[in-house]
C-alpha atoms as a PDB file:
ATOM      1  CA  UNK A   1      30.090  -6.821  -5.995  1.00  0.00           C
ATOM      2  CA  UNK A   2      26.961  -8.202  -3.879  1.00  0.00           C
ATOM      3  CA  UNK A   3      23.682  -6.496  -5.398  1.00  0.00           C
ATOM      4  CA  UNK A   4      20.520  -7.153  -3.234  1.00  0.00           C
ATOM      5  CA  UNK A   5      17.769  -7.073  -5.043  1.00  0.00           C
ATOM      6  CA  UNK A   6      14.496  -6.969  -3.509  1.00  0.00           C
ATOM      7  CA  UNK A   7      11.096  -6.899  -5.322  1.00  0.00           C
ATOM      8  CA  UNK A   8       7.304  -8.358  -4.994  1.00  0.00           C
ATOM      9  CA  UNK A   9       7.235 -11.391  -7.376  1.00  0.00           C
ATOM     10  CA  UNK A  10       3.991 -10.786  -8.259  1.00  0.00           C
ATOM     11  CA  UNK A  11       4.604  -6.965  -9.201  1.00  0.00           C
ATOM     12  CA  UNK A  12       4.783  -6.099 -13.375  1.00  0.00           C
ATOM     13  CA  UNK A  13       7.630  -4.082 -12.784  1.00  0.00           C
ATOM     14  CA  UNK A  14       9.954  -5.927 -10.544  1.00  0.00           C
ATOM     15  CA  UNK A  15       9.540  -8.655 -13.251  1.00  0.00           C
ATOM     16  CA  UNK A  16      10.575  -6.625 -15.900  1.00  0.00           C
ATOM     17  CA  UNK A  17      13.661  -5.475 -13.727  1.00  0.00           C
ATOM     18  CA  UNK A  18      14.578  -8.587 -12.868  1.00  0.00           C
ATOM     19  CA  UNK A  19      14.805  -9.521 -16.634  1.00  0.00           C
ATOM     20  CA  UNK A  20      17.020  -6.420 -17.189  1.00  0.00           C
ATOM     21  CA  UNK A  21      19.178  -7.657 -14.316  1.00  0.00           C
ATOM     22  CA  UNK A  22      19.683 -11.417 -16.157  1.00  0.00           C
ATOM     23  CA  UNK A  23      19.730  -9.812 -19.527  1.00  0.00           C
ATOM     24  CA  UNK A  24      22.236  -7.523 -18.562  1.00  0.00           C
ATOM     25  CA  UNK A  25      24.400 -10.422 -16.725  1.00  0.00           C
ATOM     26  CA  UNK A  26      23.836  -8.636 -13.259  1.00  0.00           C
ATOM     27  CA  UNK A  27      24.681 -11.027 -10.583  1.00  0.00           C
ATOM     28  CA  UNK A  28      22.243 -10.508  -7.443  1.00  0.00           C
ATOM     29  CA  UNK A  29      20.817 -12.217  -4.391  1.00  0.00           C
ATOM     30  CA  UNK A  30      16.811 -12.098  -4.830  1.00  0.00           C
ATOM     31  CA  UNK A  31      14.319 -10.835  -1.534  1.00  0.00           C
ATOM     32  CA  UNK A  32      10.944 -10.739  -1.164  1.00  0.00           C
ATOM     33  CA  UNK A  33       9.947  -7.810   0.083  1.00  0.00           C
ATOM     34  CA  UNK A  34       6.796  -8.788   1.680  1.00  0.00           C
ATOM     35  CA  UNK A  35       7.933 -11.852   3.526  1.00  0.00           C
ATOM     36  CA  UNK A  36      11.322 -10.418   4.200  1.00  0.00           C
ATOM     37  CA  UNK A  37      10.480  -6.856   5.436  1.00  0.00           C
ATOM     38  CA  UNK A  38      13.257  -4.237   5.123  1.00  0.00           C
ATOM     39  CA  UNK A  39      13.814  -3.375   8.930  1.00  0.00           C
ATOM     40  CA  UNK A  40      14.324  -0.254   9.683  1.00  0.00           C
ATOM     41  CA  UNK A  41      18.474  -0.021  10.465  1.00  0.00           C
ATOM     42  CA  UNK A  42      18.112  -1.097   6.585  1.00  0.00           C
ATOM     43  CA  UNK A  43      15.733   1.121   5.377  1.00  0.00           C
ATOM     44  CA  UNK A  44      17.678   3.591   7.313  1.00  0.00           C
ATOM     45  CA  UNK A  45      20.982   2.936   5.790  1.00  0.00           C
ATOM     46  CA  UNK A  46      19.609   2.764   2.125  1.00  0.00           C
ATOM     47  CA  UNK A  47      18.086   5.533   2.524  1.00  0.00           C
ATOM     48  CA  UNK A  48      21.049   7.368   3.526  1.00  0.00           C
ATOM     49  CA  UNK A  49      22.977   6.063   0.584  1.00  0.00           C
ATOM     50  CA  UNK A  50      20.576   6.990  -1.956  1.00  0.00           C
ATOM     51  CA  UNK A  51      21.009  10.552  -1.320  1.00  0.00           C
ATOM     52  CA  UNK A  52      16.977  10.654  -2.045  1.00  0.00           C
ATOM     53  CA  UNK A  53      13.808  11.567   0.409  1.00  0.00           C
ATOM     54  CA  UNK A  54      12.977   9.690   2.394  1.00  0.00           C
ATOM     55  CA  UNK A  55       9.290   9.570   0.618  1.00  0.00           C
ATOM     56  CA  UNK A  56      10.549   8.110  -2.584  1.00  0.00           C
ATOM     57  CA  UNK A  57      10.597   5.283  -0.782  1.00  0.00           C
ATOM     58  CA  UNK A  58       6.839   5.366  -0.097  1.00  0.00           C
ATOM     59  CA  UNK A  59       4.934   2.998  -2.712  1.00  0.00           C
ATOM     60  CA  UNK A  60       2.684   5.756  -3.509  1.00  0.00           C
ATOM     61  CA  UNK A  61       0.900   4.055  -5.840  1.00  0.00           C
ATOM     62  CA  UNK A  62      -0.172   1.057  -3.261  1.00  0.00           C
ATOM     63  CA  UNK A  63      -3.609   0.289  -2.063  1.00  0.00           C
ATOM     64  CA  UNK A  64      -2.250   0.248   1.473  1.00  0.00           C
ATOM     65  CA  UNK A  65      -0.959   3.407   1.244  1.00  0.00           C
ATOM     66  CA  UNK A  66      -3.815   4.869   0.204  1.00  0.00           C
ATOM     67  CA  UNK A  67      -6.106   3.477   2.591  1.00  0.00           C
ATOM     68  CA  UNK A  68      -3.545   4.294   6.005  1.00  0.00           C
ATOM     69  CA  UNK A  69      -4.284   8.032   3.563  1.00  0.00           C
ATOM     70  CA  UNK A  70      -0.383   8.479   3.769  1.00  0.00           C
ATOM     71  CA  UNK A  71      -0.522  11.380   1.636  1.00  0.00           C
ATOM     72  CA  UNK A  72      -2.035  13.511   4.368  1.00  0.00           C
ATOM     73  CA  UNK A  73       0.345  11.885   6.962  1.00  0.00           C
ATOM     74  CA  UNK A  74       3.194  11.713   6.052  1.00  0.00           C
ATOM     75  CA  UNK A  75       4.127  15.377   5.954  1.00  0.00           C
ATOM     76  CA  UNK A  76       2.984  15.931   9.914  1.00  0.00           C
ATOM     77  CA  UNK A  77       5.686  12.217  10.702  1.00  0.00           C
ATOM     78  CA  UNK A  78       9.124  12.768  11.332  1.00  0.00           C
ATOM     79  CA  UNK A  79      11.445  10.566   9.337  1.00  0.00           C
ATOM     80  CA  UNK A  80      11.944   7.961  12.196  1.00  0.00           C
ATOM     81  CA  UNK A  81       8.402   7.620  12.330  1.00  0.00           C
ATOM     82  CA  UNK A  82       8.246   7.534   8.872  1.00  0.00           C
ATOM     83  CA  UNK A  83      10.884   4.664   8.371  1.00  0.00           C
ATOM     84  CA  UNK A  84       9.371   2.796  11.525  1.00  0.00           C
ATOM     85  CA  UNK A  85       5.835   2.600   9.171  1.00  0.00           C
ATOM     86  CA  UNK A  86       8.080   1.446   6.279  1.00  0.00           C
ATOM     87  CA  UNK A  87       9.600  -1.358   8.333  1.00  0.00           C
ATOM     88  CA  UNK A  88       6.055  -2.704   9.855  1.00  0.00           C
ATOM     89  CA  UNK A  89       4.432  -3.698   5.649  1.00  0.00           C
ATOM     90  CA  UNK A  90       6.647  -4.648   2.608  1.00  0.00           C
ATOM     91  CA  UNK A  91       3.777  -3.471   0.345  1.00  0.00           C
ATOM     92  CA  UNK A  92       4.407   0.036   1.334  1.00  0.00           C
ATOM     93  CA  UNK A  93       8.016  -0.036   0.366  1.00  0.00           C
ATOM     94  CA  UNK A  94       8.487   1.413  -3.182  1.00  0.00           C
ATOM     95  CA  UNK A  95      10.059  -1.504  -5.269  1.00  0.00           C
ATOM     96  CA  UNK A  96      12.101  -2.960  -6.549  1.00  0.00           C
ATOM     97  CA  UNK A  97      14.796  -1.900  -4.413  1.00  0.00           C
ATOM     98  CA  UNK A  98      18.189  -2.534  -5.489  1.00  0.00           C
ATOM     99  CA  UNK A  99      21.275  -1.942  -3.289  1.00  0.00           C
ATOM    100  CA  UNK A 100      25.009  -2.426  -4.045  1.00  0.00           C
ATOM    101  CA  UNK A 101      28.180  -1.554  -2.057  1.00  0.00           C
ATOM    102  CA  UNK A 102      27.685   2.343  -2.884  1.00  0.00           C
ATOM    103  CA  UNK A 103      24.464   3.136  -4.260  1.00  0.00           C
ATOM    104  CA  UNK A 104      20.728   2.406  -4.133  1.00  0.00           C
ATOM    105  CA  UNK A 105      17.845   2.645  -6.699  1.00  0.00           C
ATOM    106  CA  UNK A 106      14.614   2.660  -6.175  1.00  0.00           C
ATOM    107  CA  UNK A 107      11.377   1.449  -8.517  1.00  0.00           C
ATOM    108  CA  UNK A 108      12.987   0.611 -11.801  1.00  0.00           C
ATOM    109  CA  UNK A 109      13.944   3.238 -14.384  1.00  0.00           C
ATOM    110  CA  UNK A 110      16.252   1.384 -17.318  1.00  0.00           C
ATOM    111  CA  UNK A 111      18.025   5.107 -17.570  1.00  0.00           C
ATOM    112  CA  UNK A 112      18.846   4.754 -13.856  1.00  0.00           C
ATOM    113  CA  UNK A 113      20.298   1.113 -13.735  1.00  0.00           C
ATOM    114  CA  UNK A 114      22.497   1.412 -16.871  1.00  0.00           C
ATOM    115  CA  UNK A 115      25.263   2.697 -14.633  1.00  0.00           C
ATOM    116  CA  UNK A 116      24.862  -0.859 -13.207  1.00  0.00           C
ATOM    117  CA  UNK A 117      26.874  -2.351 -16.307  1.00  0.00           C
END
């Protein structure tokens, strides 16, 4: 099975992921999300396959969102507006990301990627 994995390097908790990952013998191909941009047929797609909304995949958290005041916005986009945005800045992609052949997970909850085993 082919497991993208895509993460900031410098972010605390994409490191700790990927250390669960290579604990956990989880074989994955690494991206960085900043300098490899999800476009947005992917973000689309993974999306989709998550089964989650579509703002979970907002970095809420990010100083980038917060200045472009997304929280106000984002309820007035529609969601192809919304996942154009996502595809123009990797640092306002929630992350890590982590897709396989029939699921996606976003941000890193240990709970959540135990099903990866």
């Amino acid at each position: 099975m082919d497991i993208l994995f895509l993460e900031y390097p410098k972010c605390s908790t994409c490191k700790k992921a990927k250390a669960w990952l290579e604990d956990n013998g989880i074989a994955f191909s690494d991206r960085h999300i900043v300098e490899q941009n999800p476009t947005a047929k992917e973000l689309t797609a993974w999306w989709k396959k998550s089964g989650l909304p579509l703002k979970k995949f907002f970095n809420t958290s990010g100083l980038l969102y917060k200045e472009l005041q997304l929280k106000d916005k984002l309820p007035e986009m529609s969601e192809k507006e919304q996942i154009a945005l996502l595809a123009t800045n990797g640092m306002l992609v929630k992350r890590p990301l982590i897709i396989g052949e029939d699921f996606v997970l976003v941000g890193f909850k240990e709970s959540e990627w135990e099903k990866l085993k």
